[in-house]
C-alpha atoms as a PDB file:
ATOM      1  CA  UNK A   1    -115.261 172.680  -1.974  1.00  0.00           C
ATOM      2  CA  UNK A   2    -116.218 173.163   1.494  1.00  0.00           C
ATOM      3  CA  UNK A   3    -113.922 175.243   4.128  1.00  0.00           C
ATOM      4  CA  UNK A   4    -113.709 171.926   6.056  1.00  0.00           C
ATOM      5  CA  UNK A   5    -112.200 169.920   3.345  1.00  0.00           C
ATOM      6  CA  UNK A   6    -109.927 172.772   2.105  1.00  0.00           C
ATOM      7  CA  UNK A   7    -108.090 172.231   5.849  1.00  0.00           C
ATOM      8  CA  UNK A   8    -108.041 168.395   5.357  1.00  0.00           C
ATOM      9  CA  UNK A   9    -104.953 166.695   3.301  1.00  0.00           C
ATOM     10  CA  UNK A  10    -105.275 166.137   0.214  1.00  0.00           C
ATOM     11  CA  UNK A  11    -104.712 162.645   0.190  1.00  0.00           C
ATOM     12  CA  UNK A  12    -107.173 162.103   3.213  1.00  0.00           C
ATOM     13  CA  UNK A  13    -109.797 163.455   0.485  1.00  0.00           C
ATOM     14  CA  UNK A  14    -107.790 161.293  -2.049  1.00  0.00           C
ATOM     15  CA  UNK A  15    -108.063 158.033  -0.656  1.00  0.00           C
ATOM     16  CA  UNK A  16    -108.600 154.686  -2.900  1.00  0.00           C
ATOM     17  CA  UNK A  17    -109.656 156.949  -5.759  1.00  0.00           C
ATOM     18  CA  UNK A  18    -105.588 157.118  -5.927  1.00  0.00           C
ATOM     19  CA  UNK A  19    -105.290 153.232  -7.056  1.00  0.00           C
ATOM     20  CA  UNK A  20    -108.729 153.425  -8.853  1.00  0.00           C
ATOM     21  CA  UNK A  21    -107.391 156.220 -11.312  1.00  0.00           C
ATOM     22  CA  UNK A  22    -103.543 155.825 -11.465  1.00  0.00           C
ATOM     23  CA  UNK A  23    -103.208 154.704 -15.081  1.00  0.00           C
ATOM     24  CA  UNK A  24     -99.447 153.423 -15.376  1.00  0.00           C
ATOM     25  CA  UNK A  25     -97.167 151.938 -12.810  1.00  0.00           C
ATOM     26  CA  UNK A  26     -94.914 149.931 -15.064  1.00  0.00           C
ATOM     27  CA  UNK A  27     -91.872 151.923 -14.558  1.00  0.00           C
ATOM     28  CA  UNK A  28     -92.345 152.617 -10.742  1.00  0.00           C
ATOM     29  CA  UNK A  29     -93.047 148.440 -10.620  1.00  0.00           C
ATOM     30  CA  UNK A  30     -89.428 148.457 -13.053  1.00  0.00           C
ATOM     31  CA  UNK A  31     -87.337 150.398 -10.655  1.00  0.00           C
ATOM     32  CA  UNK A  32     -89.226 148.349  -7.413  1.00  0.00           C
ATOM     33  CA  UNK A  33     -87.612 144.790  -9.111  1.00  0.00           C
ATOM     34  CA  UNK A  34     -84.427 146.518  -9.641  1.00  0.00           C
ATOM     35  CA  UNK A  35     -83.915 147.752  -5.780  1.00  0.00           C
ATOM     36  CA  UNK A  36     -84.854 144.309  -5.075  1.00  0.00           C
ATOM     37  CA  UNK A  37     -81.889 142.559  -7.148  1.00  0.00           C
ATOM     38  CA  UNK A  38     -79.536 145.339  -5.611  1.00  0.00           C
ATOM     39  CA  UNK A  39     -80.449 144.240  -1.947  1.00  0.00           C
ATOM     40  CA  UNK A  40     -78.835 142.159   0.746  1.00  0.00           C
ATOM     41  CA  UNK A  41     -80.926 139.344   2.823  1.00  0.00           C
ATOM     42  CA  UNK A  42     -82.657 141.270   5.540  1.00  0.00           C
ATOM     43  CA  UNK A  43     -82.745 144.301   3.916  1.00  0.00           C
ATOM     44  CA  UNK A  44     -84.676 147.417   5.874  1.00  0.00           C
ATOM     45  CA  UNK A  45     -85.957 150.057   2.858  1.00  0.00           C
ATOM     46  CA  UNK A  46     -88.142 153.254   4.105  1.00  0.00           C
ATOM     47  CA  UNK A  47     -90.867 154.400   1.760  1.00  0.00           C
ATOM     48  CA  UNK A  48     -91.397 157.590   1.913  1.00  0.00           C
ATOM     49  CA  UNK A  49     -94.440 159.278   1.397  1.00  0.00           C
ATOM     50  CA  UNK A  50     -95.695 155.494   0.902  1.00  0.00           C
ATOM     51  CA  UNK A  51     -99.303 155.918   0.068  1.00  0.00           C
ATOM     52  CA  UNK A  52    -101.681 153.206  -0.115  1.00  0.00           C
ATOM     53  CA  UNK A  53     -99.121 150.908   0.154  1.00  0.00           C
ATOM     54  CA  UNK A  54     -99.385 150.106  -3.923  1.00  0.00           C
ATOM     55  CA  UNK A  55     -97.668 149.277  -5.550  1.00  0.00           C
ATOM     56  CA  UNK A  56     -94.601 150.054  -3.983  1.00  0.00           C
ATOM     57  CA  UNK A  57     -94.501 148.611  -0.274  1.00  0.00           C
ATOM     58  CA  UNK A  58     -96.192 145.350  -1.011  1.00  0.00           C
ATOM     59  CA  UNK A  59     -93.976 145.215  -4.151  1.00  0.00           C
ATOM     60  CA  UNK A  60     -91.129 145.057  -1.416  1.00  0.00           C
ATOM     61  CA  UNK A  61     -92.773 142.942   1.135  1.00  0.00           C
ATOM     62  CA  UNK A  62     -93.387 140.100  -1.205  1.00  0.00           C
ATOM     63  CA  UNK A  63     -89.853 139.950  -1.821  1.00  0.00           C
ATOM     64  CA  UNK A  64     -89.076 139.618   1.791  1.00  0.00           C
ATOM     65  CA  UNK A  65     -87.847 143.352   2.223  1.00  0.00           C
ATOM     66  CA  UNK A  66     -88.377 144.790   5.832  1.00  0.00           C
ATOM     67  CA  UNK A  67     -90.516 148.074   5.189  1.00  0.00           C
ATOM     68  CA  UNK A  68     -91.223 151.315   6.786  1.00  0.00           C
ATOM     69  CA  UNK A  69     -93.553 153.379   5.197  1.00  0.00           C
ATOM     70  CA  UNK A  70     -94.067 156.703   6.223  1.00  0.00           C
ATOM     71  CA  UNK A  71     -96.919 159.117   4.824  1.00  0.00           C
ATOM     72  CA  UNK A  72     -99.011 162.288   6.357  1.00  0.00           C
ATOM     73  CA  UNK A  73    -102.221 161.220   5.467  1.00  0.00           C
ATOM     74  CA  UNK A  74    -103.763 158.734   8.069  1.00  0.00           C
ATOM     75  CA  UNK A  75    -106.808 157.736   5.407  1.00  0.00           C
ATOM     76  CA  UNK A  76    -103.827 156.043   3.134  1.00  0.00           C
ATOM     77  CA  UNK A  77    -101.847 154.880   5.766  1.00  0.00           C
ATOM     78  CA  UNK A  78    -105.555 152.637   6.917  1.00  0.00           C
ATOM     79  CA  UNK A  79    -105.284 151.504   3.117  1.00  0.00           C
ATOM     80  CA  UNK A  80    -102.063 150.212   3.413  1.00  0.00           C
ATOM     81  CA  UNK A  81    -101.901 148.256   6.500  1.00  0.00           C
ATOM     82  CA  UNK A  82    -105.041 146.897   4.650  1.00  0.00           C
ATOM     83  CA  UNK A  83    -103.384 146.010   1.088  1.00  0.00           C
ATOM     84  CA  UNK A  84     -99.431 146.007   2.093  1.00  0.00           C
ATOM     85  CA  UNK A  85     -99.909 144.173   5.069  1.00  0.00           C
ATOM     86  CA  UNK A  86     -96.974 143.576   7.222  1.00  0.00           C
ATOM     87  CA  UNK A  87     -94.815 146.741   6.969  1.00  0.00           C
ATOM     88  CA  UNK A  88     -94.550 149.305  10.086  1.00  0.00           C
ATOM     89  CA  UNK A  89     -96.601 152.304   9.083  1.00  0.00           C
ATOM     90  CA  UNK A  90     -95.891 155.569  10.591  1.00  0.00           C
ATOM     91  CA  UNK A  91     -98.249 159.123  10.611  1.00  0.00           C
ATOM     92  CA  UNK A  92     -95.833 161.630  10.540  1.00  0.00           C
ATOM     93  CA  UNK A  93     -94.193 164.021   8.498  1.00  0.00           C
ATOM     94  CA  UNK A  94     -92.240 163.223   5.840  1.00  0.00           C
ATOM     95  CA  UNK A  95     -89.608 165.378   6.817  1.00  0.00           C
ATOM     96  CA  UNK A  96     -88.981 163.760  10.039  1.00  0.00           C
ATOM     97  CA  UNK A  97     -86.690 161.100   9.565  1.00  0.00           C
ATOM     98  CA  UNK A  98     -84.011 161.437  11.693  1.00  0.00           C
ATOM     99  CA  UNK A  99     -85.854 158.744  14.362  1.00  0.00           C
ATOM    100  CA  UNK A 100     -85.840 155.991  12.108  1.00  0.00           C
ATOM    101  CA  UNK A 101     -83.008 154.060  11.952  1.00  0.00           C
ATOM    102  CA  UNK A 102     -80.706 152.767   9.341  1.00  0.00           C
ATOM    103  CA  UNK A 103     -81.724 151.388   6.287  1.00  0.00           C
ATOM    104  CA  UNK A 104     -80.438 149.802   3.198  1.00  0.00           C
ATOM    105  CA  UNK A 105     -82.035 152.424   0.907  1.00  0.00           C
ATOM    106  CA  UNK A 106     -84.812 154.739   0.752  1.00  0.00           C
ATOM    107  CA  UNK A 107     -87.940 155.138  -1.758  1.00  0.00           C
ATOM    108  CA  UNK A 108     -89.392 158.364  -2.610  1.00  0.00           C
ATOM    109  CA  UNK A 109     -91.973 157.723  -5.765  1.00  0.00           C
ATOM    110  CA  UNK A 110     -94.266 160.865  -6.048  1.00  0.00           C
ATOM    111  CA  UNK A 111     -93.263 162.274  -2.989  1.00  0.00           C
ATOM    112  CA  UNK A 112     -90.883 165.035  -2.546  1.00  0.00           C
ATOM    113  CA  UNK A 113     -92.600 166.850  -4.783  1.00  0.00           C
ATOM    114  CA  UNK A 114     -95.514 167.748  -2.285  1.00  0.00           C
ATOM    115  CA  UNK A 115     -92.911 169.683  -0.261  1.00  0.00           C
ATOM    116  CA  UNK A 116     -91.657 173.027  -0.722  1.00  0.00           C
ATOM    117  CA  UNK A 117     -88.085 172.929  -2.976  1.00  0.00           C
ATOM    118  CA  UNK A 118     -86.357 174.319  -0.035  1.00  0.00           C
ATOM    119  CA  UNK A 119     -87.040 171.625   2.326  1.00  0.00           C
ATOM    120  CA  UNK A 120     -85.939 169.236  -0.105  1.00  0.00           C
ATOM    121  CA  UNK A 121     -82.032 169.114   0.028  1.00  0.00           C
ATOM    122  CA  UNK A 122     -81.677 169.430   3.415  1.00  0.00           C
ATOM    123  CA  UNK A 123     -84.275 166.178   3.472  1.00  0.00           C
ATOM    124  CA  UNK A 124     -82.391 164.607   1.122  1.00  0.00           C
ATOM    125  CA  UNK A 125     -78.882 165.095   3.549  1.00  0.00           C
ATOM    126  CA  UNK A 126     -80.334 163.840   6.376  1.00  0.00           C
ATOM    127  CA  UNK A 127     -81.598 160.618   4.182  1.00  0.00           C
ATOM    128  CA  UNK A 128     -78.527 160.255   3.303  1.00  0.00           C
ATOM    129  CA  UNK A 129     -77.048 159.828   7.018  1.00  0.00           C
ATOM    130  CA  UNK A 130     -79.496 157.281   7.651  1.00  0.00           C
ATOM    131  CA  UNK A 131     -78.158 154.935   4.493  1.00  0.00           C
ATOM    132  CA  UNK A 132     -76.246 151.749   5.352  1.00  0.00           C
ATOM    133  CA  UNK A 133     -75.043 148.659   3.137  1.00  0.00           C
ATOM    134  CA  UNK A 134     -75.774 149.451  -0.293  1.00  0.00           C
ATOM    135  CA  UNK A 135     -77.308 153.162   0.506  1.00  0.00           C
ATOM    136  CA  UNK A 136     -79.622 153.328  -2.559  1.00  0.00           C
ATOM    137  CA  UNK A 137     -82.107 156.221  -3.192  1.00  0.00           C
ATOM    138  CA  UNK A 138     -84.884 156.091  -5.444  1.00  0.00           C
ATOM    139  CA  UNK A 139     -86.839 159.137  -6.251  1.00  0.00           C
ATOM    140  CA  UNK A 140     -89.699 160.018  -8.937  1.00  0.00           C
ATOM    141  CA  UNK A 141     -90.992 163.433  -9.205  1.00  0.00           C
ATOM    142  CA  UNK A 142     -92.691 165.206 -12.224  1.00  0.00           C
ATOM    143  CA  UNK A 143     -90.677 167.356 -14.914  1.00  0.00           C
ATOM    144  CA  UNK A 144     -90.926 171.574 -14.696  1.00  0.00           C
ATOM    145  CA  UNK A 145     -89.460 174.000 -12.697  1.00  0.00           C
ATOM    146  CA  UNK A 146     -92.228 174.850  -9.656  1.00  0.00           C
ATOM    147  CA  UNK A 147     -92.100 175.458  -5.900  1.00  0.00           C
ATOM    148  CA  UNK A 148     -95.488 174.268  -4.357  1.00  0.00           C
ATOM    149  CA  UNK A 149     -97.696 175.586  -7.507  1.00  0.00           C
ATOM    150  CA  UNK A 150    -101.133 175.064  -7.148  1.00  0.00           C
ATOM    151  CA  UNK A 151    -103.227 171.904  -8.849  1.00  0.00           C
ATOM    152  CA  UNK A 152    -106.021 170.166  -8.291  1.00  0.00           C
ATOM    153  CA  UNK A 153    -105.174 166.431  -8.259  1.00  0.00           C
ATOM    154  CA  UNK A 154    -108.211 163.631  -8.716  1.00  0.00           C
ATOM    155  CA  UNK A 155    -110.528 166.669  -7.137  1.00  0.00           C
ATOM    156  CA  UNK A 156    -108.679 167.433  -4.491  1.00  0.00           C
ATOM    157  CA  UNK A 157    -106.396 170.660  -4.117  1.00  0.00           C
ATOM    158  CA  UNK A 158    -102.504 170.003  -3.210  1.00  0.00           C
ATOM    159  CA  UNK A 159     -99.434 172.007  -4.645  1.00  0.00           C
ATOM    160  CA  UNK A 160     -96.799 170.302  -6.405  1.00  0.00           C
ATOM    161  CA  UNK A 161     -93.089 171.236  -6.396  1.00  0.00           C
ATOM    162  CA  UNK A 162     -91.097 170.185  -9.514  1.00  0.00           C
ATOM    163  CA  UNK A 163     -87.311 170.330 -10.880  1.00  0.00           C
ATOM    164  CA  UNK A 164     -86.044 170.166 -14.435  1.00  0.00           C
ATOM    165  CA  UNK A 165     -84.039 166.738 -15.038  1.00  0.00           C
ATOM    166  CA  UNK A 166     -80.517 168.732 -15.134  1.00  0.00           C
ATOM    167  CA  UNK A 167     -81.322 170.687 -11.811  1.00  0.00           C
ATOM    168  CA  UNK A 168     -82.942 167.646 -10.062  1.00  0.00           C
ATOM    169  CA  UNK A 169     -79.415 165.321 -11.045  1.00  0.00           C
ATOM    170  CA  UNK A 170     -77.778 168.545  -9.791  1.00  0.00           C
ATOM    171  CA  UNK A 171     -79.589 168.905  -6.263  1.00  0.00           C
ATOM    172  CA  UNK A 172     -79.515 165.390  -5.559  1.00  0.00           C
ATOM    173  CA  UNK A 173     -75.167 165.491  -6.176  1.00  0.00           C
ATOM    174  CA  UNK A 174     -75.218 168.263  -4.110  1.00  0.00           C
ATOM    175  CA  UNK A 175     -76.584 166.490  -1.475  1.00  0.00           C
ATOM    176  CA  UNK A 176     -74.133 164.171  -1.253  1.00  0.00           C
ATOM    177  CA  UNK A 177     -75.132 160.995  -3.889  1.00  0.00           C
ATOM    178  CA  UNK A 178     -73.700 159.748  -6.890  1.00  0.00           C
ATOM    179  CA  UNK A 179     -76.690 159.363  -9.565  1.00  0.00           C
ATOM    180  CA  UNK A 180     -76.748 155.636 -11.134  1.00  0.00           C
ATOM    181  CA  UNK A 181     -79.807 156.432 -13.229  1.00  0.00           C
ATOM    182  CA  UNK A 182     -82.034 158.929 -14.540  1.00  0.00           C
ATOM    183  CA  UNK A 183     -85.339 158.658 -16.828  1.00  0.00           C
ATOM    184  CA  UNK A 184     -88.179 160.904 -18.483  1.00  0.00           C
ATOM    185  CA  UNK A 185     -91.018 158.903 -18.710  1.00  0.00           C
ATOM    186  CA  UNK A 186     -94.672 159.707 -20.232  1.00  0.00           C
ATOM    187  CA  UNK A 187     -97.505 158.418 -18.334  1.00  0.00           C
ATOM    188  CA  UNK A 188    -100.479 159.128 -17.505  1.00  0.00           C
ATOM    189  CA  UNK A 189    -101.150 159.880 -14.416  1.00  0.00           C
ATOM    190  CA  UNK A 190    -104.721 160.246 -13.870  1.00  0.00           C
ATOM    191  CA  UNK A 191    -107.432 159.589 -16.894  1.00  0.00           C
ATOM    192  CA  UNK A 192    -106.897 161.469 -19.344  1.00  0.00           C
ATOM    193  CA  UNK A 193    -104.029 163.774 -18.449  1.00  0.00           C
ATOM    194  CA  UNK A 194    -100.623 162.557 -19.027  1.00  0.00           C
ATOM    195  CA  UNK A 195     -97.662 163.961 -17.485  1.00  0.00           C
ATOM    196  CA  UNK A 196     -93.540 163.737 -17.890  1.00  0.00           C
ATOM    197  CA  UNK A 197     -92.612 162.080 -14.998  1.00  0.00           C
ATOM    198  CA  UNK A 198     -89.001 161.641 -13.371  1.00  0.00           C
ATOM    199  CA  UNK A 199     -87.365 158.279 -12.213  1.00  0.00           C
ATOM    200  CA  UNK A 200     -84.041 158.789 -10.472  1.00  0.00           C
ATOM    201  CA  UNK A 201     -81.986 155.805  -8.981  1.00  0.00           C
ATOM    202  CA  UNK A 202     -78.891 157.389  -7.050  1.00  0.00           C
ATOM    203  CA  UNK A 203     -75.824 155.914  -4.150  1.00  0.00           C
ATOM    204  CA  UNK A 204     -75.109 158.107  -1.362  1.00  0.00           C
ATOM    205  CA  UNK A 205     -71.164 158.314  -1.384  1.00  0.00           C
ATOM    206  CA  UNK A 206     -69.502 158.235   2.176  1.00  0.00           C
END
């Protein structure tokens, strides 16, 4: 790999190949319908770190949800004004939330783990400021216990931060939610390779 694509994100690199080789979206589709069915008319739900817009935001958007979708990579951000159209779509780190308004809940699938673990509960704090109505979180992440370790990821170098279920319930009570839900689920994630993956549905308390 070139010095010129080692400085570009790896989700710029990424691109459609994401869609084209994620194998299994049942459960992340699963938890989507649930959010739905726990939402008020005119709800307003940020997804963070939203991708390509699948399945997630347009998952949303068909039901009539109001979405935000946030990512740092401008190449996926093109794919999902293209294939989720109708959500507001925002370059910008995923950190920086404090600008966005309220919203009825908050989706995080495969997201917070491409920060560092110490950026993650203050993150998930200020999230929880910006909840309203029913103040849902969802969250997936993968299982182990890793701060920003080093992968290569559909041929594209990222690092990947990960939390043991126990310790990722405990972090997200910490931060000031009451967890409704958790899940181990294998899938795979790319061809080939399957992975433990987390599903977390939490309520931030008041």
């Amino acid at each position: 790999m070139s010095t010129e694509q080692q400085n570009v994100p790896a989700f710029d690199l990424i691109g459609k190949r994401y869609d084209e080789s994620f194998v299994e979206r049942d459960v992340q589709l699963a938890e989507g319908a649930w959010l739905i069915r726990q939402l008020p008319p005119g709800a307003r739900v940020l997804d963070l770190g939203c991708g390509s817009g699948l399945p997630t935001a347009k998952q949303l958007l068909d039901a009539g949800v109001e979405v935000v979708g946030v990512d740092e990579s401008q190449v996926m951000l093109q794919l999902a004004e293209q294939q989720a159209p109708g959500g507001r779509y925002l370059h910008q780190d995923l950190r920086d939330v404090d600008e966005l308004g309220e919203f009825d809940a908050v989706v995080a699938f495969f997201a917070l783990l491409m920060l560092p673990r110490a950026d993650i509960p203050p993150l998930l704090e200020r999230i929880r400021a910006r909840l309203r109505g029913p103040k849902l979180l969802l969250i997936s992440m993968v299982h182990g216990d890793f701060d920003l370790f080093p992968i290569v990821f559909l041929g594209a170098p990222t690092g990947v931060s990960a939390y043991p279920p126990a310790t990722l319930r405990q972090v997200v009570t910490d931060a000031g939610y009451e967890v409704l839900d958790l899940q181990e689920i294998e899938a795979e994630a790319e061809p080939g390779r399957i992975e433990v993956q987390i599903y977390l549905r939490a309520r931030a308390l008041d």
